[in-house]
N, C-alpha and C. Protein backbone atom coordinates (compact mmCIF):
# COMPACT_ATOMS: atom_id res chain seq x y z
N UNK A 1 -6.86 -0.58 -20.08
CA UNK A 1 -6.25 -0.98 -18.82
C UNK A 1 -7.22 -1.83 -18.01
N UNK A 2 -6.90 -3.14 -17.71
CA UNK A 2 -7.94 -4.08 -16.59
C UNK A 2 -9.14 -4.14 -17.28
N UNK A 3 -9.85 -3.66 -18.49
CA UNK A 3 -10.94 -3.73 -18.79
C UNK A 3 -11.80 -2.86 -18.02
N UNK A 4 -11.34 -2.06 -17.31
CA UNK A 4 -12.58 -0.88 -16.20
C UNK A 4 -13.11 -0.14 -16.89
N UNK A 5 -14.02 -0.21 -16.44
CA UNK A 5 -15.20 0.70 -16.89
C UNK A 5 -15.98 1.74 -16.28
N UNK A 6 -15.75 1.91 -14.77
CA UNK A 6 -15.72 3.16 -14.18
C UNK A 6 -15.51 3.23 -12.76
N UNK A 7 -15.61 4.05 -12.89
CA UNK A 7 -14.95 4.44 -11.14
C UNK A 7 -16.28 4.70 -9.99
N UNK A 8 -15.64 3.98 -9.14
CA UNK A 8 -16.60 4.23 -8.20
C UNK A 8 -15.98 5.09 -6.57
N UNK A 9 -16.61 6.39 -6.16
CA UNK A 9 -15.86 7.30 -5.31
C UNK A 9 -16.53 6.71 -4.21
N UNK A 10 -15.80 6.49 -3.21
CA UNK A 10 -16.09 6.05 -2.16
C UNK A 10 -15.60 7.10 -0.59
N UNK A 11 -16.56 7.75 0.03
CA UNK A 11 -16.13 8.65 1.24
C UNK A 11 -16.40 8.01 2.53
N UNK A 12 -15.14 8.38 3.38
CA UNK A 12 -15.57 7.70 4.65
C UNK A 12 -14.74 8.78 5.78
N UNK A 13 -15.23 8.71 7.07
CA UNK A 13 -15.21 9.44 7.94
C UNK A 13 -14.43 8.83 9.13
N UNK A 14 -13.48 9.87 9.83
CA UNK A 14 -12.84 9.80 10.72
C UNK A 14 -13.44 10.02 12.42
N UNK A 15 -13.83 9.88 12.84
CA UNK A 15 -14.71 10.52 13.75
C UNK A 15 -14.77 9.74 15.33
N UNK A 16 -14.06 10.48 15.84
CA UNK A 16 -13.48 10.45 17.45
C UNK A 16 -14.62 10.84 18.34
N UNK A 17 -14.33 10.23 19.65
CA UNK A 17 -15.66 10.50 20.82
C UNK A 17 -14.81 9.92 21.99
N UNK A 18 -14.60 10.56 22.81
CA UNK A 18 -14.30 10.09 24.24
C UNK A 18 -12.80 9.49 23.86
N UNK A 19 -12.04 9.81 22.71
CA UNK A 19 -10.59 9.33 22.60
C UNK A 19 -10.26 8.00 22.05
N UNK A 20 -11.62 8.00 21.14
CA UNK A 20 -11.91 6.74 20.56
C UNK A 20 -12.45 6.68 19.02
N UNK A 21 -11.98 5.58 18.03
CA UNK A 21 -12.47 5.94 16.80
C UNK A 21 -13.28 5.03 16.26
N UNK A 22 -14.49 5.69 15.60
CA UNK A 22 -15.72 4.86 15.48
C UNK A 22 -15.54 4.17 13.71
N UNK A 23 -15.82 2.73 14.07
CA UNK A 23 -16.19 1.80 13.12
C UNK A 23 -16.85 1.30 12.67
N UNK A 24 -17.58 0.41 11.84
CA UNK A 24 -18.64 -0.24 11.28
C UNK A 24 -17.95 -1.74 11.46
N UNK A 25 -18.73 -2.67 12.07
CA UNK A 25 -18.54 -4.37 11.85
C UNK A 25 -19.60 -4.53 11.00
N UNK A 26 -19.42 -4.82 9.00
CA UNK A 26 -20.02 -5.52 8.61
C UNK A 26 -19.59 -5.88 7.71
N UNK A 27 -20.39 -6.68 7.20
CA UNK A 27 -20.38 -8.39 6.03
C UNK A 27 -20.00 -7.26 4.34
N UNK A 28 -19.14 -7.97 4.27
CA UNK A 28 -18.47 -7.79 3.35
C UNK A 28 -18.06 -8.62 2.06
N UNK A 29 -18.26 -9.10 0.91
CA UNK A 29 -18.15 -10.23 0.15
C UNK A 29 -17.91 -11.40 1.25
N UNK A 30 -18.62 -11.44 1.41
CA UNK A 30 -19.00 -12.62 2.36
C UNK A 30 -18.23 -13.13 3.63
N UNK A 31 -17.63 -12.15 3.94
CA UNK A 31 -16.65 -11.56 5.26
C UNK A 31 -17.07 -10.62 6.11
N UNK A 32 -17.21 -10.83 7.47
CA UNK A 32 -17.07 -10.05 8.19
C UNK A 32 -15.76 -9.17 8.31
N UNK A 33 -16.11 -7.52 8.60
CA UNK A 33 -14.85 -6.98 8.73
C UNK A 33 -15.04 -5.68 9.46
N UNK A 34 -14.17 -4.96 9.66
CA UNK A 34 -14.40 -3.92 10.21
C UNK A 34 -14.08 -2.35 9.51
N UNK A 35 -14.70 -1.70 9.64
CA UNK A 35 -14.05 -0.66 8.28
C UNK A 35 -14.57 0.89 8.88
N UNK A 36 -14.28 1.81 8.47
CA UNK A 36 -15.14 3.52 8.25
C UNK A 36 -15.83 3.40 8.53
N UNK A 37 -16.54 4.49 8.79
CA UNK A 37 -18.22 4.49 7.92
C UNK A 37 -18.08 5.78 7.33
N UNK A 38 -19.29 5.54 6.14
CA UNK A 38 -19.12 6.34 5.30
C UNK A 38 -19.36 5.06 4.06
N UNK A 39 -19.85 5.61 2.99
CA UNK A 39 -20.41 5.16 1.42
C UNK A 39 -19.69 5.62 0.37
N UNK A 40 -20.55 5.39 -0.65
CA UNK A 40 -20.72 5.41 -2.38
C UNK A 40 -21.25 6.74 -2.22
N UNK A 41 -20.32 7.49 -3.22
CA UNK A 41 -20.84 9.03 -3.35
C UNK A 41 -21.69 8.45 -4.96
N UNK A 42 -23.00 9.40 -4.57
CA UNK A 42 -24.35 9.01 -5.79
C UNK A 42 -23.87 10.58 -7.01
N UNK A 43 -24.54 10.39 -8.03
CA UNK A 43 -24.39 11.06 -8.67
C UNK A 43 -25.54 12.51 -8.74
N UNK A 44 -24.76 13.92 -8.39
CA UNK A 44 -25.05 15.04 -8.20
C UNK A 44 -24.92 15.46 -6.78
N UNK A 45 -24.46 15.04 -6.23
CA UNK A 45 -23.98 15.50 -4.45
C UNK A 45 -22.19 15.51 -4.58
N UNK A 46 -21.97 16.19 -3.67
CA UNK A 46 -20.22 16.20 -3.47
C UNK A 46 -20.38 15.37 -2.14
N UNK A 47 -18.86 15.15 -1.88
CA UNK A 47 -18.17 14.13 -0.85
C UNK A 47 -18.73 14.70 0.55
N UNK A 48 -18.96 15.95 0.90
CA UNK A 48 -19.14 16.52 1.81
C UNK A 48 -21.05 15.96 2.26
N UNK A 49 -21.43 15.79 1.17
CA UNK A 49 -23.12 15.37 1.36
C UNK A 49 -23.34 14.03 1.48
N UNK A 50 -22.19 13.04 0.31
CA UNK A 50 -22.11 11.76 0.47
C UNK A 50 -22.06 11.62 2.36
N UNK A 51 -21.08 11.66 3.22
CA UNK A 51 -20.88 12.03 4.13
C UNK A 51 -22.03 11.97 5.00
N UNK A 52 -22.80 13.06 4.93
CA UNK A 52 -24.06 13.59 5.82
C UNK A 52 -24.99 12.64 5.31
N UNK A 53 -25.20 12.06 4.77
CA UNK A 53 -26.57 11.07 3.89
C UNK A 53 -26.15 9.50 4.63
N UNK A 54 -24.61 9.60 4.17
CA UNK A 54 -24.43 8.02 4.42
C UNK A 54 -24.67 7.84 6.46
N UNK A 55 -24.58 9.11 6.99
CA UNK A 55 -24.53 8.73 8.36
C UNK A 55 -26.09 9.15 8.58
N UNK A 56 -26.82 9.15 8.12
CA UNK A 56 -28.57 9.75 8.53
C UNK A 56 -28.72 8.69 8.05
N UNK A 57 -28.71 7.65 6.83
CA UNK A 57 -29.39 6.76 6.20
C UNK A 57 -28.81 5.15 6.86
N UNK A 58 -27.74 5.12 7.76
CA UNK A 58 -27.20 3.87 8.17
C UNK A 58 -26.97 3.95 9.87
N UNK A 59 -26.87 5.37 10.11
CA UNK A 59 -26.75 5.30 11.60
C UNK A 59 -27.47 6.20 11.93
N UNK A 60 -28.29 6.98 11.37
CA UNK A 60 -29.18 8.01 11.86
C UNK A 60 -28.76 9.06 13.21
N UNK A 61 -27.47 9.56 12.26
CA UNK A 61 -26.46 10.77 13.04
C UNK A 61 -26.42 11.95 11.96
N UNK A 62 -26.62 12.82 12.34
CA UNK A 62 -26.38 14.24 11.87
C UNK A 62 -24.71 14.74 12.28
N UNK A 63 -24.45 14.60 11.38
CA UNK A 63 -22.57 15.15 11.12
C UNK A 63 -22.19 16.16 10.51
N UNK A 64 -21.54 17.07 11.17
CA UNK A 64 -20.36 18.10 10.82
C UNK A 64 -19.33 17.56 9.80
N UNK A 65 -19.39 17.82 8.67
CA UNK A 65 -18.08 17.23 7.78
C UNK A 65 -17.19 18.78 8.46
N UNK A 66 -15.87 18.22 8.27
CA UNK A 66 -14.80 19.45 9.07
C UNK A 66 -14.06 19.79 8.04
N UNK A 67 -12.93 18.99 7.77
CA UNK A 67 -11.61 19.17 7.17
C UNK A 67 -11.62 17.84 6.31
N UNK A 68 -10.67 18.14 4.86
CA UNK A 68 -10.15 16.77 4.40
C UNK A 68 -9.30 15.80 4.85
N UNK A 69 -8.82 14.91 5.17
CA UNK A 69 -7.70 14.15 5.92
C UNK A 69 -6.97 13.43 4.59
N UNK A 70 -7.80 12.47 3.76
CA UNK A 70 -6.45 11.73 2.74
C UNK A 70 -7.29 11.43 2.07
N UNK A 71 -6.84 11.54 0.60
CA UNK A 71 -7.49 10.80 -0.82
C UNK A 71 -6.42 9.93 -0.93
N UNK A 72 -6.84 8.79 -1.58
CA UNK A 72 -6.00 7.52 -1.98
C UNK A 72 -5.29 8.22 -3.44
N UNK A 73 -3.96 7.83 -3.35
CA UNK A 73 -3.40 8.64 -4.55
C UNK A 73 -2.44 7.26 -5.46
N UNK A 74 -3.66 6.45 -4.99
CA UNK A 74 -2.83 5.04 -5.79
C UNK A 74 -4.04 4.27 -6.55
N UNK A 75 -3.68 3.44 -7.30
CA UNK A 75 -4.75 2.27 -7.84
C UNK A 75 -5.15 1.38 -7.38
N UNK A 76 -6.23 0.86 -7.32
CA UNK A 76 -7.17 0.35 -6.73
C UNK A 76 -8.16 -0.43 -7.15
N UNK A 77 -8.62 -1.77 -7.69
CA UNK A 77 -9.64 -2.49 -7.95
C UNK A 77 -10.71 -2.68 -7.24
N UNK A 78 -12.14 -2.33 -7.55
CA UNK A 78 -13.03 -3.09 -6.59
C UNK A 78 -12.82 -4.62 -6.37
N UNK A 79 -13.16 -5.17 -5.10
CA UNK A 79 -13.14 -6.90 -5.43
C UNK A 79 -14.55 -7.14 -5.63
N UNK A 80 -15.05 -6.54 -4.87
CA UNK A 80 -16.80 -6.78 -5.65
C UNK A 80 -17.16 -6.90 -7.20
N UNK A 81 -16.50 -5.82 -7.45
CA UNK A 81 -17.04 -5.07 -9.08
C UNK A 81 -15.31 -4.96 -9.87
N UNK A 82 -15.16 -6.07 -10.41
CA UNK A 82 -13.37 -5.92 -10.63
C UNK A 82 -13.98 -4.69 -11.66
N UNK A 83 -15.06 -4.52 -12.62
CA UNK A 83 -14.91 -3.46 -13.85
C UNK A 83 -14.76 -2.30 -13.13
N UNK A 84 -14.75 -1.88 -11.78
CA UNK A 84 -14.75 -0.88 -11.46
C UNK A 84 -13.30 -0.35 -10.64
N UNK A 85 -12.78 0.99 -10.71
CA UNK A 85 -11.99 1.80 -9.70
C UNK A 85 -12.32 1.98 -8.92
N UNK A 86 -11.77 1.72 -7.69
CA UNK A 86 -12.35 2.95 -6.78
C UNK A 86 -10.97 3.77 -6.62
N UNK A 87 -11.67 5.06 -6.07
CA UNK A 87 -11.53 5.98 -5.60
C UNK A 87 -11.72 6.41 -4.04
N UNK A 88 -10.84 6.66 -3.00
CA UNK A 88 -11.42 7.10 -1.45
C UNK A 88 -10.86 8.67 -0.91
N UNK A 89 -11.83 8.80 -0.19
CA UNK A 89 -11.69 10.16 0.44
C UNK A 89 -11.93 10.56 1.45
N UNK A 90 -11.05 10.33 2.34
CA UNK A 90 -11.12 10.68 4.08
C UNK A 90 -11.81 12.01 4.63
N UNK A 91 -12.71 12.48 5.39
CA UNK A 91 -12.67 13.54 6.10
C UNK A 91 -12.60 13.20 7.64
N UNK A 92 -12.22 14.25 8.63
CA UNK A 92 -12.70 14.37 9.84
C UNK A 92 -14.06 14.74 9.77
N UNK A 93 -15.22 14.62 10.69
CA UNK A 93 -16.44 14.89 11.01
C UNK A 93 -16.45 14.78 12.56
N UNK A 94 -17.74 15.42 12.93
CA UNK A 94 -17.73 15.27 14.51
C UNK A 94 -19.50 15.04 14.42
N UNK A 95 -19.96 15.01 15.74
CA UNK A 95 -21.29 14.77 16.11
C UNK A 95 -21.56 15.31 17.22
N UNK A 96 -22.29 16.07 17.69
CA UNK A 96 -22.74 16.40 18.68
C UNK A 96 -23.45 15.83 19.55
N UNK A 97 -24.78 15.45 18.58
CA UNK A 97 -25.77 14.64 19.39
C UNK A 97 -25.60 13.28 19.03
N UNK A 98 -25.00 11.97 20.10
CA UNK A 98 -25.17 10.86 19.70
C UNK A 98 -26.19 9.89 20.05
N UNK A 99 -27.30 10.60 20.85
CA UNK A 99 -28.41 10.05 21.56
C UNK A 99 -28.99 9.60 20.44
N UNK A 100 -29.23 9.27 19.35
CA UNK A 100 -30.37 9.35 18.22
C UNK A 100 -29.20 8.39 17.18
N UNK A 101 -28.23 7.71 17.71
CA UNK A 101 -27.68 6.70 17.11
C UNK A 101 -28.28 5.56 17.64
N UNK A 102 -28.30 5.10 16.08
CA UNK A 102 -29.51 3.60 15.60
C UNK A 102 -28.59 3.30 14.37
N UNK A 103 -28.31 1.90 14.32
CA UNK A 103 -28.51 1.46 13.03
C UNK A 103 -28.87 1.19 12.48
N UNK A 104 -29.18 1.89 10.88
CA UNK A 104 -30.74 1.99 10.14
C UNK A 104 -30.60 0.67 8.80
N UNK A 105 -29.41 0.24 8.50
CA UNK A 105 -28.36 -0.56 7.93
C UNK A 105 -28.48 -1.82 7.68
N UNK A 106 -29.13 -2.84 7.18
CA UNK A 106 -29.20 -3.98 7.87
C UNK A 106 -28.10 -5.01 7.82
N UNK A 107 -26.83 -4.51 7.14
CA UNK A 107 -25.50 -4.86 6.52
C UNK A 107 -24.43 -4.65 7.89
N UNK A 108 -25.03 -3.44 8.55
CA UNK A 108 -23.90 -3.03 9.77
C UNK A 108 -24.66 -3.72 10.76
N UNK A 109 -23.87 -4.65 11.09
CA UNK A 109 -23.50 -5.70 12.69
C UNK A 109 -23.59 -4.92 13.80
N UNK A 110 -22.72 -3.92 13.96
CA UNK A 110 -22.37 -2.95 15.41
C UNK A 110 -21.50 -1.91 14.92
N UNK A 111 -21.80 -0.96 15.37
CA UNK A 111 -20.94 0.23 15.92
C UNK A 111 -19.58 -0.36 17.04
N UNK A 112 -18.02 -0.20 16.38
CA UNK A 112 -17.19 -0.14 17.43
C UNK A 112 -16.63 0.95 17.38
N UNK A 113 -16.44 1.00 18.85
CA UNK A 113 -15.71 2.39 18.82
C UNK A 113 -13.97 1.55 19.40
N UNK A 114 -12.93 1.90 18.83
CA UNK A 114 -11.42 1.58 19.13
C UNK A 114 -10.57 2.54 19.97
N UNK A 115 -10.38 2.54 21.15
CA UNK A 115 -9.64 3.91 21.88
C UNK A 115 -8.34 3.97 20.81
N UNK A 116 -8.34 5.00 20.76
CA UNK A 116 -6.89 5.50 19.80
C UNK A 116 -5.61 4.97 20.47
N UNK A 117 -5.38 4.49 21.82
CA UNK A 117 -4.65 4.21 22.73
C UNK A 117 -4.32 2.87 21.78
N UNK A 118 -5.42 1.95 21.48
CA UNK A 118 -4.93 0.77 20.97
C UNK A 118 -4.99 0.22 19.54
N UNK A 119 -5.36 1.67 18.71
CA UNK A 119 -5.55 1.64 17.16
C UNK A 119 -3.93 0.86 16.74
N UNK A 120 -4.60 -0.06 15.91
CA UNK A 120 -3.52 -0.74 15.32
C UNK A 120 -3.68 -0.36 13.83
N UNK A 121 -2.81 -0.53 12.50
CA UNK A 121 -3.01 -0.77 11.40
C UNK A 121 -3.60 -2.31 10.89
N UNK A 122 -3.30 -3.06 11.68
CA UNK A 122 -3.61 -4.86 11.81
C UNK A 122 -5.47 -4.85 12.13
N UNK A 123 -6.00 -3.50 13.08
CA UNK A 123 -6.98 -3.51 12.81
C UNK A 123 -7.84 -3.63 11.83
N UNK A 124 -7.78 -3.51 10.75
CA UNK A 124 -8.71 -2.64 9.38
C UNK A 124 -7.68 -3.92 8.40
N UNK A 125 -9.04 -4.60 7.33
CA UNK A 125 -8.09 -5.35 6.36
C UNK A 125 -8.49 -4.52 5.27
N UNK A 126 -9.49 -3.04 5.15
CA UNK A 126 -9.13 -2.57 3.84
C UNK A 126 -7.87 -2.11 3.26
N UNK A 127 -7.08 -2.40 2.58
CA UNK A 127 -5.55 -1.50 1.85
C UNK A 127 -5.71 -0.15 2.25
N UNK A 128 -7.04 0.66 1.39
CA UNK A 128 -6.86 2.43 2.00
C UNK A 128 -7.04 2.31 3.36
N UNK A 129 -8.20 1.94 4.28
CA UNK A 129 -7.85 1.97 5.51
C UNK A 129 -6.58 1.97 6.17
N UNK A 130 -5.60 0.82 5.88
CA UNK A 130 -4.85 0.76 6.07
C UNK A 130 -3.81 2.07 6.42
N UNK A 131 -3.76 2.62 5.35
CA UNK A 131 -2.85 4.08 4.55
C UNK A 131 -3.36 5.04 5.46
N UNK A 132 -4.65 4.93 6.00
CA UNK A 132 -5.46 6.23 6.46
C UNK A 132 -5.00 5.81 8.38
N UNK A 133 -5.49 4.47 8.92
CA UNK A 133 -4.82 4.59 10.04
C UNK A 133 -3.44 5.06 10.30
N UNK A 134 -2.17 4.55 9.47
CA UNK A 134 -0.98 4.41 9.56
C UNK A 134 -1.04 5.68 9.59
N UNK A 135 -1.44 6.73 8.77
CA UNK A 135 -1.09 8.05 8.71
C UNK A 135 -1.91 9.29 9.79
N UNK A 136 -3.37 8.13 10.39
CA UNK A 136 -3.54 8.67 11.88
C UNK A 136 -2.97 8.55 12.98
N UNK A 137 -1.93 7.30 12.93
CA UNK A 137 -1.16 6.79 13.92
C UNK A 137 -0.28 7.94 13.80
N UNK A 138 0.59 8.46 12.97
CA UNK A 138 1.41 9.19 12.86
C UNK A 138 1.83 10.95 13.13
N UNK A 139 0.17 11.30 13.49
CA UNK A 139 -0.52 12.80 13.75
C UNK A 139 0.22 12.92 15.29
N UNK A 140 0.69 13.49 15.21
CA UNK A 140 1.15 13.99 17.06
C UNK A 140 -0.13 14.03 17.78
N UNK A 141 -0.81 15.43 17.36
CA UNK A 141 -1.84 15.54 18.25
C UNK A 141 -3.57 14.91 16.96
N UNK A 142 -4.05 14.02 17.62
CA UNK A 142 -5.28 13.53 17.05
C UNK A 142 -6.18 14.33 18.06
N UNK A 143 -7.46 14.94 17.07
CA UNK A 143 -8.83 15.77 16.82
C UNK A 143 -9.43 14.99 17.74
């Protein structure tokens, strides 16, 4: 099938502050864009550590992983790496302390944060993003 040759799991985080949901602005195959945050799960950690690593090693935040929110339950090509799948996996997380946010990253542009008031799906050009706002838009009460 497609010639793939493996899959690559990708986790990213939901994570609200003041009624607002935090983003990453960065360069992307040679696009700026706006997306999660959250990484490439490495091999011998679960999604829950991917998680805690990717936010100490790019924004230098210590995170609560909480609850699962959505795995992508469709197919998916990297455009980077066509030999590869991906795979995504939503959690909620929270933060306590955000005084000690830095971006450690040199790929991430800025931290936005989007009030939920004006979250669009038109925001986000990833496809799963996509799936994952539409279906935060749709929560009565948002965390």
């Amino acid at each position: 099938m497609e010639n793939l040759k493996t899959v690559n799991v990708r986790v990213y985080a939901l994570l609200i502050k003041d009624n607002a949901l935090m983003f990453l602005r960065e360069m992307y195959a040679g696009n700026q864009l706006l997306k999660l945050p959250g990484g490439g799960l490495e091999l011998g950690e679960g999604t829950r550590q991917t998680l805690e690593r990717e936010f100490m090693e790019e924004l230098n935040l210590k995170i609560e992983v909480k609850e699962h929110f959505y795995t992508q339950d469709f197919f998916i090509k990297s455009e980077l790496t066509p030999e590869k799948q991906l795979l995504t996996i939503y959690y909620w997380v929270g933060c306590n302390d955000f005084s000690t946010l830095k971006i450690m990253d040199a790929g991430i542009e800025e931290v936005v944060w989007i009030p939920l008031s004006d979250l669009k799906v038109e925001n986000v050009p990833l496809p799963v993003d996509k799936v994952v706002i539409k279906k935060l838009l749709n929560l009565k009460n948002i965390k």
